[in-house]
Protein backbone atom coordinates (compact mmCIF):
# COMPACT_ATOMS: atom_id res chain seq x y z
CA UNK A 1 -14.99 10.34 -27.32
CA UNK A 2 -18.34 10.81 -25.58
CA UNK A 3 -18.94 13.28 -22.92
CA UNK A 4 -21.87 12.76 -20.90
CA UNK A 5 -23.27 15.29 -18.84
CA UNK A 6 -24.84 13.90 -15.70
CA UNK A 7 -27.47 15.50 -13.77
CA UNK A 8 -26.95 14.52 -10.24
CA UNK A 9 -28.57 14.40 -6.19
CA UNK A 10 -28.32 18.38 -4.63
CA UNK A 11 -28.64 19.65 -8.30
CA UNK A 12 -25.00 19.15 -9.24
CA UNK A 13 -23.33 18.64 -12.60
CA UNK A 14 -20.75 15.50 -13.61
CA UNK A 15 -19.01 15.27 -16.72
CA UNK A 16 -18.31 11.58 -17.21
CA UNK A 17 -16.17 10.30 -20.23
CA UNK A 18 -16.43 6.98 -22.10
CA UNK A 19 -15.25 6.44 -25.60
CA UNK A 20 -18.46 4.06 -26.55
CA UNK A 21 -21.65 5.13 -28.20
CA UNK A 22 -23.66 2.05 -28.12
CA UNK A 23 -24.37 1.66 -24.19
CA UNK A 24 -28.04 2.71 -22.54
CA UNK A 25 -28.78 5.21 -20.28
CA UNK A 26 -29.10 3.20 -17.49
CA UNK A 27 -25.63 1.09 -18.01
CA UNK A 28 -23.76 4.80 -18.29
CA UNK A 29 -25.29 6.08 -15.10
CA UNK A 30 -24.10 2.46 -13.19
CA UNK A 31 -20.61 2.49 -15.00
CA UNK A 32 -19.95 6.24 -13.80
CA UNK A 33 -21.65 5.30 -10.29
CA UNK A 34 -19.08 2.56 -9.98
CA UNK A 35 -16.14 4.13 -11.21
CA UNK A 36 -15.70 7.44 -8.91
CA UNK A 37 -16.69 8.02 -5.41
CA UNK A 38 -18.10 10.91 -5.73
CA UNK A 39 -21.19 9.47 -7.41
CA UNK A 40 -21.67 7.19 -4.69
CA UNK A 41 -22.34 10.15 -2.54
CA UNK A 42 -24.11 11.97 -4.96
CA UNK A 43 -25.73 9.99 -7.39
CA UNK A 44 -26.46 10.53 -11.22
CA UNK A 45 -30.23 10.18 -11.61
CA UNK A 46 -30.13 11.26 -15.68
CA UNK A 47 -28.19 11.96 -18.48
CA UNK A 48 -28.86 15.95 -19.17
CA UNK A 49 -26.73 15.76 -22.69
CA UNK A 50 -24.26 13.64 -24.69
CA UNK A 51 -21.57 15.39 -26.54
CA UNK A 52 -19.26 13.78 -29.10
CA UNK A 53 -15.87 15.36 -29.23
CA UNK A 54 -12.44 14.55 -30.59
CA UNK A 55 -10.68 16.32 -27.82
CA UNK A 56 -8.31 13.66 -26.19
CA UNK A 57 -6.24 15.95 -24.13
CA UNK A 58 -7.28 17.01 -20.61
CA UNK A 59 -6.50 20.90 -20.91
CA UNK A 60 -8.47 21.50 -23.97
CA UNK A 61 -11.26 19.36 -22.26
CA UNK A 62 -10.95 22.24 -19.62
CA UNK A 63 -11.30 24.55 -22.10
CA UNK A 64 -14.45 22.81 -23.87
CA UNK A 65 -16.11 22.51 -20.29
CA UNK A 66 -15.43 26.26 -19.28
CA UNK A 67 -17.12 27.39 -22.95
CA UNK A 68 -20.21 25.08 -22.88
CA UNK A 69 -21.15 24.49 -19.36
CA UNK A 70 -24.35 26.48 -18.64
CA UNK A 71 -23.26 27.28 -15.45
CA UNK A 72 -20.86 30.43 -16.04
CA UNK A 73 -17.78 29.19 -15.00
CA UNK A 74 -15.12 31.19 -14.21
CA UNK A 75 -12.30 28.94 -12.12
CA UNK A 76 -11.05 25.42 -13.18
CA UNK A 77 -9.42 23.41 -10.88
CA UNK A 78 -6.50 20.72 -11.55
CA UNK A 79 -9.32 17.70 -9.69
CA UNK A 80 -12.79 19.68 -10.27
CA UNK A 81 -13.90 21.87 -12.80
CA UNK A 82 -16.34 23.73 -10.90
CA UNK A 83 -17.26 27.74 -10.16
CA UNK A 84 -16.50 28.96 -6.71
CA UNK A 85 -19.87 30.65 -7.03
CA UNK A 86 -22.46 28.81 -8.99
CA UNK A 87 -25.55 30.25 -8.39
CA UNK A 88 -27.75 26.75 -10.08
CA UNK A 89 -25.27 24.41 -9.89
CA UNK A 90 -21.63 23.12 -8.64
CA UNK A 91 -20.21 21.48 -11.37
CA UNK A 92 -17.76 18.57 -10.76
CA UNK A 93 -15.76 16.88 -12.97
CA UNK A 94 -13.40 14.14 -12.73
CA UNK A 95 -11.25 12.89 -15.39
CA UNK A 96 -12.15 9.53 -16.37
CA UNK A 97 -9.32 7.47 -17.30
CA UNK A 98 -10.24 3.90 -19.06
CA UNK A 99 -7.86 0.91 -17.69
CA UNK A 100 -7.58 -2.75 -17.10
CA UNK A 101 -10.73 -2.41 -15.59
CA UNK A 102 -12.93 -2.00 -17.69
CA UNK A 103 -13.92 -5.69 -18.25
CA UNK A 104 -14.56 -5.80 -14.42
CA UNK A 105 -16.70 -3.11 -14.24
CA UNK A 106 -18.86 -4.77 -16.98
CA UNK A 107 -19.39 -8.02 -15.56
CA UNK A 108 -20.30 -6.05 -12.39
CA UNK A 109 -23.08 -3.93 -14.28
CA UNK A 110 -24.02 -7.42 -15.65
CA UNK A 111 -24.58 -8.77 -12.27
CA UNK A 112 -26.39 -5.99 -10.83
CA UNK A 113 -28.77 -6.09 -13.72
CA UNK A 114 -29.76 -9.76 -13.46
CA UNK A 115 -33.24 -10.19 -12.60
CA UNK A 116 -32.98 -13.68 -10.85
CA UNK A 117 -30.61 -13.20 -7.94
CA UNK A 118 -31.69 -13.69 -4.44
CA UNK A 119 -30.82 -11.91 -1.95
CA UNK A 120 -29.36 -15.05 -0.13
CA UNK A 121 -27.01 -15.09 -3.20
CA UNK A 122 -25.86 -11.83 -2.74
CA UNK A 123 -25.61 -11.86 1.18
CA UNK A 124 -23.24 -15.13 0.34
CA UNK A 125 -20.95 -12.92 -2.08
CA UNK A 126 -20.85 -10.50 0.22
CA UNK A 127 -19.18 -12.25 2.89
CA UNK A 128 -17.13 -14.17 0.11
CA UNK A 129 -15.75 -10.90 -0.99
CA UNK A 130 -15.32 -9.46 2.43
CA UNK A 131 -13.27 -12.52 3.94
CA UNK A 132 -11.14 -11.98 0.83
CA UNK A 133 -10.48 -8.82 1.45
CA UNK A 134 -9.90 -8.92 5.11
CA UNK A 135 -7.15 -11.68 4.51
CA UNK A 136 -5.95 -9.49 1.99
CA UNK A 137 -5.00 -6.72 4.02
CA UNK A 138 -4.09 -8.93 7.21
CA UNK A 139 -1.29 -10.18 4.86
CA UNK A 140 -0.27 -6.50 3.13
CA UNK A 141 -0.23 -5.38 6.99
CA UNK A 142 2.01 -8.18 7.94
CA UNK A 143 4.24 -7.84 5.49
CA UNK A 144 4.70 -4.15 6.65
CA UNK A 145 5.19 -4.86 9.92
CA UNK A 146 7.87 -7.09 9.48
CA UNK A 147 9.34 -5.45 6.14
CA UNK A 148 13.61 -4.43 6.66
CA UNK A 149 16.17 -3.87 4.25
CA UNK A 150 17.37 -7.81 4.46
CA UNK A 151 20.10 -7.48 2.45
CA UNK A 152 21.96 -4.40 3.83
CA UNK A 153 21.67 -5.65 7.41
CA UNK A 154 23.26 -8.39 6.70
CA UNK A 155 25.86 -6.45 5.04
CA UNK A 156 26.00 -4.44 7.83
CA UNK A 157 26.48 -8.00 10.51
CA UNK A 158 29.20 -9.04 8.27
CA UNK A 159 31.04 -5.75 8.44
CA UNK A 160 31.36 -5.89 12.12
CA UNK A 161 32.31 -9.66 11.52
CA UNK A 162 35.59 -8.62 9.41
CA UNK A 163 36.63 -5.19 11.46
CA UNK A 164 36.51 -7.33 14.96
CA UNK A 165 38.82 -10.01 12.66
CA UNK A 166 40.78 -7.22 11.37
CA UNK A 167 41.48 -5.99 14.40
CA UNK A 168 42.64 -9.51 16.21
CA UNK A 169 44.87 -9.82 13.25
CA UNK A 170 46.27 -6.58 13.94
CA UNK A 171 45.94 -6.40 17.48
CA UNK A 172 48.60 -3.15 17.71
CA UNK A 173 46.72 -1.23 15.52
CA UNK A 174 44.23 1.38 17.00
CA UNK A 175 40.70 0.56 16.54
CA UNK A 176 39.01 1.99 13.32
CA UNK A 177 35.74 4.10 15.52
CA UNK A 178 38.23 6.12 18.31
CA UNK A 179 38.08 9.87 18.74
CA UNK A 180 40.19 10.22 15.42
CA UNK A 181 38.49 8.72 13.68
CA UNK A 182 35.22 10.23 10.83
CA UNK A 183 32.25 11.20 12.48
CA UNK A 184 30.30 8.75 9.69
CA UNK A 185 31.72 5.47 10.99
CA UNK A 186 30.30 6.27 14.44
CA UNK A 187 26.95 7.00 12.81
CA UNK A 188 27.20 4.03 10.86
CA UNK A 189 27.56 1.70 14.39
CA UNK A 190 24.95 3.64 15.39
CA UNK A 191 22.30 2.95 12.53
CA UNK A 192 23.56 -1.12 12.85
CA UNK A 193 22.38 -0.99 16.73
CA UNK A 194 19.22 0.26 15.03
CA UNK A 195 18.70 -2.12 12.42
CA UNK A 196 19.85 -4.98 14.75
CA UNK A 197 17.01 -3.75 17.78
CA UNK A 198 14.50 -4.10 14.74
CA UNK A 199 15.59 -7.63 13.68
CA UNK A 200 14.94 -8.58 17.71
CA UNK A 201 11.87 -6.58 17.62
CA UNK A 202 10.29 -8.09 14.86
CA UNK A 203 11.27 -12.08 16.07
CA UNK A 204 10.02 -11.14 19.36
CA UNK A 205 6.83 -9.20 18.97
CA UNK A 206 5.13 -9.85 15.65
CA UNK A 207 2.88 -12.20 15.42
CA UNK A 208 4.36 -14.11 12.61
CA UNK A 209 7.46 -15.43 14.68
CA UNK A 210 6.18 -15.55 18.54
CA UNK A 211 4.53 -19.08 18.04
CA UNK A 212 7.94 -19.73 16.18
CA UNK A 213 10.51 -21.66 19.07
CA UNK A 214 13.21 -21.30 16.86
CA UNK A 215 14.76 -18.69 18.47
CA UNK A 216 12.95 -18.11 21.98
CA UNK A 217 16.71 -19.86 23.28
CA UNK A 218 18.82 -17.23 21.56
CA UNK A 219 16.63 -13.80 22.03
CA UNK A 220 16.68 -14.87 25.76
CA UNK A 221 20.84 -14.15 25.67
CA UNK A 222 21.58 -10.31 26.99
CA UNK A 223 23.75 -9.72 24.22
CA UNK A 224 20.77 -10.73 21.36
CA UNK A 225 18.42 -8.40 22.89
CA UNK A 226 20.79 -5.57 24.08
CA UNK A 227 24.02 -5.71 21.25
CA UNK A 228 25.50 -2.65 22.73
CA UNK A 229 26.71 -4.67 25.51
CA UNK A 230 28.43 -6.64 23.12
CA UNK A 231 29.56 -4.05 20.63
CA UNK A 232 30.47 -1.18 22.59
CA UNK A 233 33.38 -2.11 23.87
CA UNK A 234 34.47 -3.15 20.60
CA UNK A 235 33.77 0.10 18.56
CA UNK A 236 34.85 2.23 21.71
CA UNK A 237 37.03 0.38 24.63
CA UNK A 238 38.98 -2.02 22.12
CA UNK A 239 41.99 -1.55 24.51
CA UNK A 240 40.56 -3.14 27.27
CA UNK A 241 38.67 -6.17 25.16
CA UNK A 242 40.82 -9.35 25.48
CA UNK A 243 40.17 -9.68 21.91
CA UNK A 244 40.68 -13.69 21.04
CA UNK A 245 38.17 -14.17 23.46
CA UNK A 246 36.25 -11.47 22.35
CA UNK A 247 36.42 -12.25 18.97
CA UNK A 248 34.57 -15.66 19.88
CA UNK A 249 31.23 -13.87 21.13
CA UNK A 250 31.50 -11.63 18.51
CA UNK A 251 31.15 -14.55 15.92
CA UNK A 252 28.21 -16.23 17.51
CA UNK A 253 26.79 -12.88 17.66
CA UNK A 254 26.82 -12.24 14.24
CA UNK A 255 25.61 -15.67 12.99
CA UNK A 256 22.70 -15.42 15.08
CA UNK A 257 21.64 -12.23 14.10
CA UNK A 258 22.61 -13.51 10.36
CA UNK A 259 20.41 -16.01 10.82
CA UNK A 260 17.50 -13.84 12.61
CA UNK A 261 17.36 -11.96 9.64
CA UNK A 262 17.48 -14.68 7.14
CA UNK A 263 14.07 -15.83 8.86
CA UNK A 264 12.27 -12.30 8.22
CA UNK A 265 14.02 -12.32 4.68
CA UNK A 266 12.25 -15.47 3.93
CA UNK A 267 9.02 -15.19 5.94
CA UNK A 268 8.59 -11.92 3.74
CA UNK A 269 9.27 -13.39 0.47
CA UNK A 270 6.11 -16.09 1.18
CA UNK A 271 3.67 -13.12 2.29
CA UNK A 272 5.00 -11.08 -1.08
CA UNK A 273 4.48 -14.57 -2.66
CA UNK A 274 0.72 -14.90 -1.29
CA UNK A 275 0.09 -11.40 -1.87
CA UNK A 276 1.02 -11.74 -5.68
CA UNK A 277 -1.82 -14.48 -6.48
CA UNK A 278 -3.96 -11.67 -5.65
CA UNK A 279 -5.97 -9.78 -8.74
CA UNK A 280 -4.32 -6.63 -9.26
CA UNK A 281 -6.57 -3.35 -7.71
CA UNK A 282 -7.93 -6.09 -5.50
CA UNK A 283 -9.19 -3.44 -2.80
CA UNK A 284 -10.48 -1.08 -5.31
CA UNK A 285 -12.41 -4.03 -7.41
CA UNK A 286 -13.91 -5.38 -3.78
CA UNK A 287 -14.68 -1.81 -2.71
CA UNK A 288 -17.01 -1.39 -5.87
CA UNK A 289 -18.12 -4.74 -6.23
CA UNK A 290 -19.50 -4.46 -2.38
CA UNK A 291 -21.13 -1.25 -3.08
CA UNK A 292 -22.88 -2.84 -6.04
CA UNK A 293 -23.77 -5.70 -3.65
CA UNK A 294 -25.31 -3.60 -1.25
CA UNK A 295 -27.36 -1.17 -4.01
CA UNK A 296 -28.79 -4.49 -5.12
CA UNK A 297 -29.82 -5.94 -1.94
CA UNK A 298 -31.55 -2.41 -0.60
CA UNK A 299 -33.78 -2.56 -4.04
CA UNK A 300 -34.63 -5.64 -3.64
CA UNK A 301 -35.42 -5.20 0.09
CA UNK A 302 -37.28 -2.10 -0.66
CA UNK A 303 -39.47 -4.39 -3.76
C-alpha cells in the first residue's frame, strides 16, 4: 500500500491511499481529486511524500499518521485525522476505500488528459450526462412518491372482504371491533383507512396515474374517496347495517380498491424495472464525471 501525502489549497494536509506504484504525479493528484469531495474544494497541487506501508487496517493507519505527521497531532477523529490546534497545518484524512470504480475513474482521468477534445465535445457530454441524470432521478422520485406496501394492503382489503362475509354468515353473532373487543383490531381498521386514503391519493394526485382514465369513474364514488362512510358502520354500527345489502357494496368496494392497488403494484415494478438498466453509483459516477467536464472546459477556456 502507498500512502501519499498531498499538499493542498489553504496549506492543508491529505493522506490519500492507492495500492499502485507505477502511476505519475499528475494521474494521483486527478484520481484523489475525483474520488473525495473534499479535494474538490481544496485541491491537491503536489505530492509532499510517498510512503510504502504494509498496514491494511484503518486503526493502525491512525496510529502511523499520529507518529509521522509533522504536524504534532494530538486528536484523531473516526472521519478526519486532524489536530484541533495545528499551528502550520489542518491535516485531513479520509479513508480511501478501492471499489467497482476504479475502472471508471480511469477512463475519466483518460479523458481529461486527451489533448484533442473540443470544447464543443465536452459541452455535448455535458448535457448528455446531465439529461441522464435528470431522468434518473425524475424516475427514483417517482417511484417514491408512489411506493406502498402492495402486498399487505391487499391483505389488509381482503380481510375486511371475509369479516363482512363472516359476519352475514353469522348474522347473530356480535361484530368482531365492538367495545369488547382488543384495542389492536380497532387500530388495525384504523391503519387500513390509512393505507386505503394513500392508494386514492396516489391514483388521484401523482402524476403517473392523472392522465390515466382508468379510474377517474370509480375515485369519483363517495365511498372510493371517503371509505369510512362505507366501513364504519361495519366495524362499529353492524346492528343497524342491513347486511345482505351491505355486504354487496362492501364487495365492489374491495375489488376496486384491489384493483387500485394492483395498478401502483405494477406501475412500480416498470419504474424499479427502468431504474435497474441504470449503471450502478449512477449519481456518484455523473457527479464526478461533470466535475471533470467542467475542470476541462475552464482550462481550455482559460488557454
Amino acid at each position: 500500500m502507498i500512502i501519499y501525502c498531498l499538499n493542498l489549497e489553504l496549506n492543508r494536509i491529505f493522506l490519500y491511499v492507492c495500492s499502485q506504484n507505477n502511476k505519475s504525479d499528475e494521474h494521483i493528484l486527478l484520481e484523489a481529486e475525483i474520488y473525495y469531495n473534499y479535494l474538490q474544494k481544496y485541491k491537491p497541487i503536489s505530492i509532499i511524500k510517498k510512503i510504502e506501508t504494509t498496514i491494511e487496517n484503518d486503526e493502525l493507519l491512525d496510529i502511523y499518521v499520529k507518529e509521522n505527521m509533522i504536524c504534532g497531532i494530538n486528536t484523531v477523529h473516526e472521519e478526519h485525522c486532524c489536530s484541533q490546534d495545528v499551528t502550520l497545518f489542518k491535516l485531513d484524512k479520509i479513508r480511501h476505500c478501492k471499489n467497482a470504480n476504479n475502472e471508471y475513474i480511469e477512463n475519466l482521468i483518460t479523458k481529461y488528459l486527451c489533448k484533442n477534445r473540443t470544447i464543443e465535445e465536452i459541452l455535448f457530454e455535458k448535457q448528455e450526462l446531465e439529461n441522464t441524470l435528470e431522468k434518473y432521478i425524475k424516475e427514483k422520485q417517482e417511484l417514491e412518491n408512489i411506493s406502498i406496501n402492495g402486498s399487505q394492503i391487499i391483505e389488509d382489503i381482503r380481510w375486511i372482504k371475509e369479516k363482512c362475509r363472516n359476519m352475514n354468515k353469522n348474522k347473530n353473532e356480535n361484530q368482531f371491533i365492538n367495545k369488547n373487543e382488543k384495542k389492536e383490531n380497532v387500530n388495525k381498521y384504523k391503519n387500513i383507512l390509512l393505507s386505503l386514503h394513500q392508494i386514492y391519493t396516489i391514483l388521484t394526485s401523482c402524476s403517473s396515474f392523472t392522465s390515466n382514465s382508468t379510474f377517474s369513474k370509480n375515485t369519483s364514488d363517495i365511498y372510493i374517496k371517503y371509505p369510512n362512510f362505507l366501513l364504519d358502520d361495519f366495524f362499529y354500527h353492524w346492528h343497524r347495517t342491513h347486511l345482505e345489502e351491505y355486504m354487496k357494496e362492501v364487495e365492489i368496494f374491495c375489488s376496486i380498491y384491489e384493483e387500485m392497488t394492483n395498478a401502483i403494484i405494477q406501475k412500480m415494478k416498470e419504474i424499479e424495472s427502468n431504474i435497474k438498466t441504470y449503471d450502478d453509483d449512477l449519481e456518484w459516477k455523473i457527479s464526478r464525471a461533470l466535475y471533470m467536464l467542467n475542470k476541462k472546459y475552464t482550462n481550455l477556456m482559460l488557454q
